[in-house]
Every structure is written in C-alpha cells, then in structure tokens.
Protein backbone atom coordinates (compact mmCIF):
# COMPACT_ATOMS: atom_id res chain seq x y z
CA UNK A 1 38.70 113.91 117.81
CA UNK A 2 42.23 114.15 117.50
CA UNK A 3 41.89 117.73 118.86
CA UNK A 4 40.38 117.08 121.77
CA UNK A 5 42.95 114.26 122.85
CA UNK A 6 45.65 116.55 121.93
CA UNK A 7 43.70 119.49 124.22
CA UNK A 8 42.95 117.35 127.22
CA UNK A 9 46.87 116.05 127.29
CA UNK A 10 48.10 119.61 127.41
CA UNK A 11 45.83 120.21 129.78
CA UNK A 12 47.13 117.10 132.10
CA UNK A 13 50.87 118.40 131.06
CA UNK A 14 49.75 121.91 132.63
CA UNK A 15 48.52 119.91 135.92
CA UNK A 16 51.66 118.13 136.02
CA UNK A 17 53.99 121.32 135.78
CA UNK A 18 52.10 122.95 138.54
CA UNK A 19 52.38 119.85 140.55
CA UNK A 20 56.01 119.76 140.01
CA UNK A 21 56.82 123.35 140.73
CA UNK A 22 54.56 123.65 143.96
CA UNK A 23 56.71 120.25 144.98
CA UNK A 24 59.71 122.00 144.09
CA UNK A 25 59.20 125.43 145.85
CA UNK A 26 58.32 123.35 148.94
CA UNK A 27 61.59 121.77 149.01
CA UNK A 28 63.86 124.51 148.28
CA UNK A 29 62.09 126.20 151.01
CA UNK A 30 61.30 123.30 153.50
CA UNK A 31 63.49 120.84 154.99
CA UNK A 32 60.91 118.44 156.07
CA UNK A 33 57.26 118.02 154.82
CA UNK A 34 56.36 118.95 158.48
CA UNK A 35 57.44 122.52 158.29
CA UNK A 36 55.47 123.51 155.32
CA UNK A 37 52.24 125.63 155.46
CA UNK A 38 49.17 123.75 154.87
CA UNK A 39 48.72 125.68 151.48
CA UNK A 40 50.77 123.42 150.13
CA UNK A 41 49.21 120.44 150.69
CA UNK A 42 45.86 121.90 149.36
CA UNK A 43 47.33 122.91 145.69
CA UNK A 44 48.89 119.64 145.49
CA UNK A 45 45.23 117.95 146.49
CA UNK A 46 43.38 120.30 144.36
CA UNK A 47 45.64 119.24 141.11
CA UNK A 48 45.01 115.67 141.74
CA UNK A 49 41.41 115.84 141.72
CA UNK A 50 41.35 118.02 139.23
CA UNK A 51 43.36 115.42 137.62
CA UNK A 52 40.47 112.77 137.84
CA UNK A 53 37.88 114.94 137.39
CA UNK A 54 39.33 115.09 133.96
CA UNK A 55 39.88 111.48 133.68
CA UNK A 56 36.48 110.68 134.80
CA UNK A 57 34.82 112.97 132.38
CA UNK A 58 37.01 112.58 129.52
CA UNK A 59 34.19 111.67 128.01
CA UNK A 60 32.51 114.90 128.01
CA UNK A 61 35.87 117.16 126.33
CA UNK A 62 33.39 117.92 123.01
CA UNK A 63 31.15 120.22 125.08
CA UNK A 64 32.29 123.66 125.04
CA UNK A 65 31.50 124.11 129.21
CA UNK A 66 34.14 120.92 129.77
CA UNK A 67 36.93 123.16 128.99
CA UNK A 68 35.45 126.74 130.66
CA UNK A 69 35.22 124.51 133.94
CA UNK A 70 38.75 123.17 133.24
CA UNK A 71 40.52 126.25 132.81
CA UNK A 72 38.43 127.98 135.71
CA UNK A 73 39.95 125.30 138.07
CA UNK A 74 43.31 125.82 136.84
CA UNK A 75 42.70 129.52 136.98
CA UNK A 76 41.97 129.64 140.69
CA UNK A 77 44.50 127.63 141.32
C-alpha cells in the first residue's frame, strides 16, 4: 500500500514540475498573460485535470491500467 502512495505522489510531484516549468517558460518569454499562445493555457488545463483525475480515482492506483493511463497522459503531454 505504501507503494502505491509513494507512486501516485511522484506522480503528482511530476504534474507539479511540468506545471511550474510551462509557467515559467511563459514568463521568461511573455510579458503579460495576454501575449502568450493559447498552447499554453491548454498544458496548464490538461495538468490540472489530470491532476483530479488522479485524485478522483486514487482509489483505483492497484490496477495495473491506472498507471498505463497515467503515464500515457503525461506522455502526450
């Protein structure tokens, strides 16, 4: 059990490092939100739901497919 806590908080860690360096790319690019391309608002949106995906199906992290869909999503991204 201990496992798969340890697993899914990685995982959120992961989530959270994207999060940070899309956030961080925009602003040493950017000078206002305004000017970004709209790419950046999607990766930041697709974290966060991937986010509570994971939250709302934490409950599901012993099945083997939990963690292929998981890393698929963070693939793509």
């Amino acid at each position: 059990m201990k496992d798969r806590e340890k697993t899914l908080s990685n995982i959120q860690r992961v989530l959270t490092m994207l999060e940070k360096a899309v956030d961080r790319l925009s602003r040493q690019n950017f000078l206002r939100p305004s000017q970004r391309p709209p790419i950046f608002d999607q990766i930041a949106n697709a974290i966060r739901i991937m986010r509570q995906w994971i939250t709302d199906y934490r409950k599901f992290a012993g099945v083997k497919s939990f963690y292929i869909v998981v890393s698929l999503c963070i693939k793509e991204l």
